[in-house]
Protein backbone atom coordinates (compact mmCIF):
# COMPACT_ATOMS: atom_id res chain seq x y z
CA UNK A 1 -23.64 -75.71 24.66
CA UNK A 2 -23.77 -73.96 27.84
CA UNK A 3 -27.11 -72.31 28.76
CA UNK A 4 -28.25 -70.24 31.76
CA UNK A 5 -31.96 -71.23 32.24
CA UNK A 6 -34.92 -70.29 34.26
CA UNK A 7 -35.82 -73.27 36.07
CA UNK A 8 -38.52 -71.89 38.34
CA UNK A 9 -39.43 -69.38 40.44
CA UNK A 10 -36.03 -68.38 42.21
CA UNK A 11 -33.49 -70.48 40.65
CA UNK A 12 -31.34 -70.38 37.18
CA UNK A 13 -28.93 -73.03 36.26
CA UNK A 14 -25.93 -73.62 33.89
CA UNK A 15 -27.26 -76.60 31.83
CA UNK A 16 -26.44 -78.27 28.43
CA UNK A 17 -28.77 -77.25 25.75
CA UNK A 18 -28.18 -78.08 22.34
CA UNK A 19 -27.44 -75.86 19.78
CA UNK A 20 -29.99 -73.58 17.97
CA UNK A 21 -31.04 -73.87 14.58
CA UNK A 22 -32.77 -71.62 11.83
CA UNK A 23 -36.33 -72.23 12.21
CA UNK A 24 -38.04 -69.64 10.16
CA UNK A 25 -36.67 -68.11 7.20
CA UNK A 26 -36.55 -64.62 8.84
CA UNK A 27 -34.30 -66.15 11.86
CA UNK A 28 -30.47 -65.90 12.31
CA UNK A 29 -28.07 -67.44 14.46
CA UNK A 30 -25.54 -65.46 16.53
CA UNK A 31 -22.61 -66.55 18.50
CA UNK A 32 -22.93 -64.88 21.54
CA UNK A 33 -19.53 -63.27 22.29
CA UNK A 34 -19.99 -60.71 25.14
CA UNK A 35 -23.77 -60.43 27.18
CA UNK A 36 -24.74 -59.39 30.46
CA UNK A 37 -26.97 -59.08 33.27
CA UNK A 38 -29.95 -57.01 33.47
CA UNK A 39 -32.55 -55.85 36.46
CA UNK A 40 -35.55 -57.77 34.02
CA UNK A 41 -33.69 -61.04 34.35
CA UNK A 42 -33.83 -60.43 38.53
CA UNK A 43 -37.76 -59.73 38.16
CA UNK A 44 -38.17 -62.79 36.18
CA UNK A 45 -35.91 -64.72 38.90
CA UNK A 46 -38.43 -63.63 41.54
CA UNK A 47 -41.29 -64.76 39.64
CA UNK A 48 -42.32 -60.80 38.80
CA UNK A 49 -43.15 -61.71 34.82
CA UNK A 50 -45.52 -63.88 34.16
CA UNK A 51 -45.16 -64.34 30.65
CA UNK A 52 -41.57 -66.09 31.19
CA UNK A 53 -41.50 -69.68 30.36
CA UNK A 54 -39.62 -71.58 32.82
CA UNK A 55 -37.63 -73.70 30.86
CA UNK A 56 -36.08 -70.62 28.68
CA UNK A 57 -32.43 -69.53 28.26
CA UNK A 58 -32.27 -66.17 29.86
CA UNK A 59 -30.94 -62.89 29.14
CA UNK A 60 -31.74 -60.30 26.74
CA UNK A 61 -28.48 -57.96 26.65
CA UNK A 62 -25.89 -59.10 23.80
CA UNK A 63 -23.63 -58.64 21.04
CA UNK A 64 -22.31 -61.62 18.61
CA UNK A 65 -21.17 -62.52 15.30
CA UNK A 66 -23.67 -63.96 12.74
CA UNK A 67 -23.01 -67.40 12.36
CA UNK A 68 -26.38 -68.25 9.68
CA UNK A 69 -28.78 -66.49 8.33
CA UNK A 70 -32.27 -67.47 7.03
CA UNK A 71 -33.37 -66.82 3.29
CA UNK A 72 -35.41 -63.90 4.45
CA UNK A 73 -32.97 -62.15 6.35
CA UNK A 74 -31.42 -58.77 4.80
CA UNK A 75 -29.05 -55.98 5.83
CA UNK A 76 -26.70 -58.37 7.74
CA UNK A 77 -24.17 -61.10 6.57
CA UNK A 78 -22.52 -63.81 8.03
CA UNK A 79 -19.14 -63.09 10.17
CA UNK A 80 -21.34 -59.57 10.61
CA UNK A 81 -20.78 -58.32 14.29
CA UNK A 82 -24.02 -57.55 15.45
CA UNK A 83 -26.21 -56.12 18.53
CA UNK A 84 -29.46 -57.86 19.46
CA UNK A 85 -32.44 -55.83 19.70
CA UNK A 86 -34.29 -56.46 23.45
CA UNK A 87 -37.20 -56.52 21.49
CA UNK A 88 -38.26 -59.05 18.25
CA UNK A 89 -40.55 -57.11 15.61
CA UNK A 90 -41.86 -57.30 12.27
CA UNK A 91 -41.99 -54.21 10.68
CA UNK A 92 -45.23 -53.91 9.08
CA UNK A 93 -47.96 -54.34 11.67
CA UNK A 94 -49.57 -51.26 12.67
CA UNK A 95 -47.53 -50.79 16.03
CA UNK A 96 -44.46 -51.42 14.26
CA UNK A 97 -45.15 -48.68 11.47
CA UNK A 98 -45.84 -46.28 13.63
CA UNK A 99 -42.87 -46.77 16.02
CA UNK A 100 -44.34 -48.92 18.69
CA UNK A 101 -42.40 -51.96 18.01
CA UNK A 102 -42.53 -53.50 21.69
CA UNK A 103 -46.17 -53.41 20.91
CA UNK A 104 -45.62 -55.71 17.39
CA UNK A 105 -47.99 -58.35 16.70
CA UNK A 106 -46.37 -61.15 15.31
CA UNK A 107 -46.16 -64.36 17.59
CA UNK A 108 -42.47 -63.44 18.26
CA UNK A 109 -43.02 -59.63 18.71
CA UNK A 110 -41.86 -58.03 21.94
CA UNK A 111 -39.59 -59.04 24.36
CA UNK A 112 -39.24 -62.49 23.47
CA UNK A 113 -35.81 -63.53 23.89
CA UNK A 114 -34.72 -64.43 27.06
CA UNK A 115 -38.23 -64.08 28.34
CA UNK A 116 -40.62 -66.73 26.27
CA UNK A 117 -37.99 -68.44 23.86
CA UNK A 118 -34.29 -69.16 24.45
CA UNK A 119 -31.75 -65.71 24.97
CA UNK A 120 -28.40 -64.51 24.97
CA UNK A 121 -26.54 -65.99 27.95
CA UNK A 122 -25.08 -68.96 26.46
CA UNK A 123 -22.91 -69.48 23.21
CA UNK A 124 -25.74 -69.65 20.91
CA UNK A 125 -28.96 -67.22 20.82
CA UNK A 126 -31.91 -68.01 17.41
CA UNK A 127 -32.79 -64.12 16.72
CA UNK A 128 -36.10 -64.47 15.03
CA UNK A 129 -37.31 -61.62 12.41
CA UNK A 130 -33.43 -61.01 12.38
CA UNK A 131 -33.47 -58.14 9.90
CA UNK A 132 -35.00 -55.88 12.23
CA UNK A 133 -33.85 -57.31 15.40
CA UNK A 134 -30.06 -57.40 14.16
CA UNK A 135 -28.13 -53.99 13.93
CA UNK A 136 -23.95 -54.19 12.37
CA UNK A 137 -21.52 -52.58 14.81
CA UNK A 138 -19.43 -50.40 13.09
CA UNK A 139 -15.74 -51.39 13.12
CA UNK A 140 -14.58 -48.45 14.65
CA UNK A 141 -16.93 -49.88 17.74
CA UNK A 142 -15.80 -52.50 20.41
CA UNK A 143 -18.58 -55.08 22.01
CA UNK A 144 -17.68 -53.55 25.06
CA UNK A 145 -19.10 -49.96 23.60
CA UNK A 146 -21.94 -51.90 21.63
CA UNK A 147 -23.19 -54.48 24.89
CA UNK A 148 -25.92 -51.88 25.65
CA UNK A 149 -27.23 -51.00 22.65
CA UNK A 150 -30.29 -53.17 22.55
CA UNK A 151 -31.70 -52.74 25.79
CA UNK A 152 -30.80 -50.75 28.48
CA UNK A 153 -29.22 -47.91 25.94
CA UNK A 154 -32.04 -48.28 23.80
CA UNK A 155 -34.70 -47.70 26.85
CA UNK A 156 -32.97 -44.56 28.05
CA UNK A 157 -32.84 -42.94 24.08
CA UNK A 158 -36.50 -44.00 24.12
CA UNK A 159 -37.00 -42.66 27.65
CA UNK A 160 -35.42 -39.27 26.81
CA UNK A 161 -37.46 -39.14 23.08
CA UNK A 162 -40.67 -39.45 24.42
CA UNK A 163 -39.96 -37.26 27.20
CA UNK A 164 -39.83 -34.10 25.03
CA UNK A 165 -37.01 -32.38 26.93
CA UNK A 166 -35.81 -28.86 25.43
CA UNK A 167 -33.06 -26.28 26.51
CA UNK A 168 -35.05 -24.82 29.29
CA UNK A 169 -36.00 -27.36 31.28
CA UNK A 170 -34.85 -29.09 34.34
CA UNK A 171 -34.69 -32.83 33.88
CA UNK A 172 -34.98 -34.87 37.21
CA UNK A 173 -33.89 -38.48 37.10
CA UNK A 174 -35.41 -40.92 40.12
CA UNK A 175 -32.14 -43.91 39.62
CA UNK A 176 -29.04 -44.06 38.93
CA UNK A 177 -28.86 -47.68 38.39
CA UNK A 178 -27.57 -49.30 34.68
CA UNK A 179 -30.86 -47.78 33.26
CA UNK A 180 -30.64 -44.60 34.98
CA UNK A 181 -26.92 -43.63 34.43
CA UNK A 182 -28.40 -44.70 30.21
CA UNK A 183 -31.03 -42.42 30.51
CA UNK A 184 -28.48 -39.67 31.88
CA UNK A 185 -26.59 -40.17 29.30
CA UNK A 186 -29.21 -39.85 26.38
CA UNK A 187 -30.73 -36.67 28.12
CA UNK A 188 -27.40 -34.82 28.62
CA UNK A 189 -27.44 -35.08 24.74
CA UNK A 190 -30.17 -32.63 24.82
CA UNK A 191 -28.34 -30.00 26.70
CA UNK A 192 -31.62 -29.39 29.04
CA UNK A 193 -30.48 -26.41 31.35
CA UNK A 194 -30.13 -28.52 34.58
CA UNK A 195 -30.26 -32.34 35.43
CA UNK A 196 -31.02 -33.52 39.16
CA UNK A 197 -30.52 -37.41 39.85
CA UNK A 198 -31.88 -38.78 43.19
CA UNK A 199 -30.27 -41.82 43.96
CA UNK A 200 -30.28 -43.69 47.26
CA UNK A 201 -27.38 -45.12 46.68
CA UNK A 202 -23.82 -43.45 47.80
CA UNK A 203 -22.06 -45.84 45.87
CA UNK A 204 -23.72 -44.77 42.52
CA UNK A 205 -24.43 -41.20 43.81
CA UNK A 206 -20.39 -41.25 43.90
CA UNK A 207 -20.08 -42.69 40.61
CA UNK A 208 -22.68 -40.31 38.75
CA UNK A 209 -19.93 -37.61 40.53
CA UNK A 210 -17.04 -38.98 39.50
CA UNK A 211 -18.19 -39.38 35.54
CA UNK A 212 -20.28 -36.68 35.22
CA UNK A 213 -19.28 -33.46 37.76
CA UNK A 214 -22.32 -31.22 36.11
CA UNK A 215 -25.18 -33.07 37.06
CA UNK A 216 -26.63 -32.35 40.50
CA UNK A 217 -26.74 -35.01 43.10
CA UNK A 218 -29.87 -35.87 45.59
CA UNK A 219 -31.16 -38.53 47.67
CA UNK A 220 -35.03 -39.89 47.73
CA UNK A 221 -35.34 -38.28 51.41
CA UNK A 222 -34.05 -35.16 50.10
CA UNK A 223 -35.48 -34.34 46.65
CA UNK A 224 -38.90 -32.90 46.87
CA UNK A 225 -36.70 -29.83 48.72
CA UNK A 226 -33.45 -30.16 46.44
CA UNK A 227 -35.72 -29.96 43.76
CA UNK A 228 -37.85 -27.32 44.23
CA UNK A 229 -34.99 -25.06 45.20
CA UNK A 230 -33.37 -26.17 41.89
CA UNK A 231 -35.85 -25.47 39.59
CA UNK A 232 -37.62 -22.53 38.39
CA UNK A 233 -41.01 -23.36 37.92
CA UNK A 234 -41.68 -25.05 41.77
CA UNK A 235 -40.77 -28.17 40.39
CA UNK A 236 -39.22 -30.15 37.72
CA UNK A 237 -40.38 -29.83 33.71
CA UNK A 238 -39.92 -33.54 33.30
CA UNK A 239 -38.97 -36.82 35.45
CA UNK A 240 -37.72 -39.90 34.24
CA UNK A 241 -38.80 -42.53 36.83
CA UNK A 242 -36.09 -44.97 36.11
CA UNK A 243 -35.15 -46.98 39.78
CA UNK A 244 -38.76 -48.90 40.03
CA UNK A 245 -38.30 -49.13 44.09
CA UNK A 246 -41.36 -48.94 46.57
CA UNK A 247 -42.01 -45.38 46.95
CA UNK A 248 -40.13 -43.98 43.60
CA UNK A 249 -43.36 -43.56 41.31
CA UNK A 250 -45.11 -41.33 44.17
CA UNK A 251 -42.50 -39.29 44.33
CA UNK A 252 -41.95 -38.94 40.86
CA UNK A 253 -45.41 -37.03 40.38
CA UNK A 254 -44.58 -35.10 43.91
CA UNK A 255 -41.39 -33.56 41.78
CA UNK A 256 -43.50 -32.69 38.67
CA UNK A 257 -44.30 -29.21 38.10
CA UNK A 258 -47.81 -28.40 37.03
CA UNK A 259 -48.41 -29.76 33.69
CA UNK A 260 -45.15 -31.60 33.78
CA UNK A 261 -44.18 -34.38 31.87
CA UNK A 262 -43.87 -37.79 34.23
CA UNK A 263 -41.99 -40.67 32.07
CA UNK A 264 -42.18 -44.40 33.71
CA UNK A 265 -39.27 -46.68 32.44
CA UNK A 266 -39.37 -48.65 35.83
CA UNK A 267 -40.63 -51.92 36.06
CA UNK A 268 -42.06 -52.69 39.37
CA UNK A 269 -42.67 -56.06 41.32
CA UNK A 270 -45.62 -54.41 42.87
CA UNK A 271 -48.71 -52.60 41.52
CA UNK A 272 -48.44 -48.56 42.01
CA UNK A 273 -51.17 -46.58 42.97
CA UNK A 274 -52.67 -43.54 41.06
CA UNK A 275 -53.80 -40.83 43.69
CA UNK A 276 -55.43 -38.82 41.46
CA UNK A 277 -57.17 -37.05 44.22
CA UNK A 278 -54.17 -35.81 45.52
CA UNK A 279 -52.53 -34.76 41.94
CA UNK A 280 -55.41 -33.42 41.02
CA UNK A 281 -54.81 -29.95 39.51
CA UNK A 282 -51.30 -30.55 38.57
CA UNK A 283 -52.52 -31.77 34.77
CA UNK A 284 -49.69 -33.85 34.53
CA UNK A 285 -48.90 -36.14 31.40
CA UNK A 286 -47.49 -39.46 32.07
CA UNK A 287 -45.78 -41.72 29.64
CA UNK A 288 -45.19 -45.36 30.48
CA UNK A 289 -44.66 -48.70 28.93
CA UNK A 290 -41.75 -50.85 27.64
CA UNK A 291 -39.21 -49.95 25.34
CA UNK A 292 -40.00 -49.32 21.98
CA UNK A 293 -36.47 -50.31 20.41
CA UNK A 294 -36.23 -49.05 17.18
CA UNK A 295 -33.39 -46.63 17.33
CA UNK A 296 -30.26 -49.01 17.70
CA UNK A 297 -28.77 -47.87 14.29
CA UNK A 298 -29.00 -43.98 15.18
CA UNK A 299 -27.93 -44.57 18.88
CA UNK A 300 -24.59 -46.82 17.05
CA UNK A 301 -23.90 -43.75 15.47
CA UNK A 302 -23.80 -41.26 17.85
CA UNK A 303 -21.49 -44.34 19.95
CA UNK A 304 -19.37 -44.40 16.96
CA UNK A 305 -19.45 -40.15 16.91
CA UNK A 306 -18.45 -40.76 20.52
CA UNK A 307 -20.87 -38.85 21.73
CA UNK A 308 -22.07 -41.74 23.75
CA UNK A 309 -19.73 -44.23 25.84
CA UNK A 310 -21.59 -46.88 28.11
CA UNK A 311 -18.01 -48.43 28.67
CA UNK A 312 -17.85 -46.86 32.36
CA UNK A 313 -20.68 -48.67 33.29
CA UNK A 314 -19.24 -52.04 32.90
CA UNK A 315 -17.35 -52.69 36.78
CA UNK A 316 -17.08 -56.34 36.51
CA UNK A 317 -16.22 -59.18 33.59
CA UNK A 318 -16.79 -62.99 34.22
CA UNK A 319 -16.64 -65.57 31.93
CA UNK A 320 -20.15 -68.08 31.32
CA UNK A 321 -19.43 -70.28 33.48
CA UNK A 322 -19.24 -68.09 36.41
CA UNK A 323 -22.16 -66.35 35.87
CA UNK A 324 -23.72 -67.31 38.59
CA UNK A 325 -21.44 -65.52 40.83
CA UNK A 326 -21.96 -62.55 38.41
CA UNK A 327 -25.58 -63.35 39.25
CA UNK A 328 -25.08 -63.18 43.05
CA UNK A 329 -22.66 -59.76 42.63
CA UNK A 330 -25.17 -57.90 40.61
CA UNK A 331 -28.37 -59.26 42.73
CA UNK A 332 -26.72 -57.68 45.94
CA UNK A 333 -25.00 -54.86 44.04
CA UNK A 334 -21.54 -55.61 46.13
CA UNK A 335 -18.01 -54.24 45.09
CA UNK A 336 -19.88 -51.02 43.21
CA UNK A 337 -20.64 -53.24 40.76
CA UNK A 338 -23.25 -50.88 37.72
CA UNK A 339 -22.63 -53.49 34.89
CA UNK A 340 -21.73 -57.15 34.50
CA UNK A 341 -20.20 -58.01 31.29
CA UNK A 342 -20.52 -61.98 30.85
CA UNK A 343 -17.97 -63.42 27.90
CA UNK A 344 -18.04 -67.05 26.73
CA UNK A 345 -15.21 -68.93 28.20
């Protein structure tokens, strides 16, 4: 089968892998029929996470049909169509108990797939501890609705839960990237009373206008103004840094109100620096870390409810074996592209 694979530091390649096979009894096998491209698999091209094993089938964003299932697996069947959780956990470590599955323990727990064992762009994908990993699209659902569901959806619900937004605040959004446009999408579902996203980007800024006319528009030069004469506490009540760029975490904390709360979803290819001299007296709370995926089956539902539609977001479909012209279109984010959807020839 057809694989895209992480050679070495700044190059993939279409090569011929065989086909994967149950290892473990908690493993399944899915036919990969629709995947796509995410910002992670860029940071990995550019040699940003370590932990990738060059060698691996990339990608991490997927939906398939289960082709085999190992004796252990339950809550899925074969011919099931399925989303693939970002992240592989166990259920019954202490992380995973108490919610912090991207934290799991078991050998496989994280984000494995696509990043230290073989992912989801190919024809194939091994999903180890399968039951919790695997989630059944409804049939009311398309793959096109579902695609997102185990990563980049999944990290803006996640974002927007541990953010503890209510009614009264205003919600500031730094990106309005794939993630970002998620994470907008997940807080507008708490009905805060005002949502600013700063986006450098006129291209996005336009599409973030066209889909969704009540949220307020700002750039990174202009926000720390916009949003202090849009909010009415001096500041924002909580910011969602989602975009990751060079200067974005700084001025997250700059739009914070006093005892604000600062959420970090970006991944960054540098280190960020914590003036706490300079914040000092603003007692702000930051949350930060990976995506703890556990909510796929609740954020299916409210997709099936229709009360979430990720569908907008896809701009561009190529088939496998173009992907890395998909690659090369979402790396320099030409033609507006927000979302590549890759489908198996």
């Amino acid at each position: 089968m057809k694989a895209y694979t992480y050679i070495n530091k700044g190059e993939f390649a279409l090569i011929d892998k065989p086909k994967p096979t149950i290892i473990e009894p908690t493993d399944a096998i899915v036919r990969v029929t629709l995947g796509s491209i995410c910002s992670s698999d860029l940071h990995i091209k550019h040699g940003s996470v370590p932990r990738a094993v060059p060698g691996i089938t990339v990608g991490h964003e997927m939906v398939g049909i289960v082709e085999e299932l190992g004796s252990e697996v339950k809550g899925v069947s074969v011919g099931d169509r399925v989303t693939v959780n970002v992240e592989t956990f166990c259920g019954e470590c202490f992380y995973c108990k108490h919610g912090y599955v991207n934290n799991c323990i078991s050998p496989h727990g994280g984000w494995a797939l696509g990043c230290r064992i073989d992912g989801g762009q190919t024809e194939y994908v091994r999903v180890p501890l399968a039951e919790q990993g695997l989630n059944r699209i409804p049939d009311s659902v398309s793959d096109e609705q579902a695609l997102f569901v185990g990563d980049v959806l999944a990290t803006g619900f996640w974002a927007t839960r541990i953010s503890e937004i209510t009614e009264e605040d205003t919600v500031l959004i730094i990106g309005a990237g794939p993630t970002g446009i998620c994470t907008l999408l997940c807080v507008m579902l708490k009905q805060p009373k005002r949502i600013i996203v700063c986006e450098q980007s006129e291209e996005r800024r336009n599409f973030v206008k066209q889909h969704y006319p009540n949220v307020l528009l700002t750039t990174p030069d202009e926000c720390e103004d916009f949003v202090k004469n849009n909010s009415d506490h001096g500041c924002a009540d909580r910011v969602l840094e989602v975009a990751g760029g060079k200067d974005t975490f700084q001025l997250a904390w700059r739009t914070a109100r006093p005892n604000a709360i600062v959420t970090v979803v970006a991944l960054y290819d540098e280190a960020q620096t914590l003036p706490l001299p300079d914040m000092y007296g603003k007692n702000l709370t930051f949350k930060t870390g990976g995506v703890d995926g556990c909510d796929c089956e609740e954020v299916l539902q409210l997709i099936e409810e229709g009360k979430i539609d990720t569908t907008p977001l896809i701009t561009h479909r190529f088939p496998l074996s173009r992907i890395a012209e998909a690659y090369s279109l979402f790396e320099n984010k030409e033609d507006g592209v927000i979302k590549v959807a890759i489908y198996n020839d």
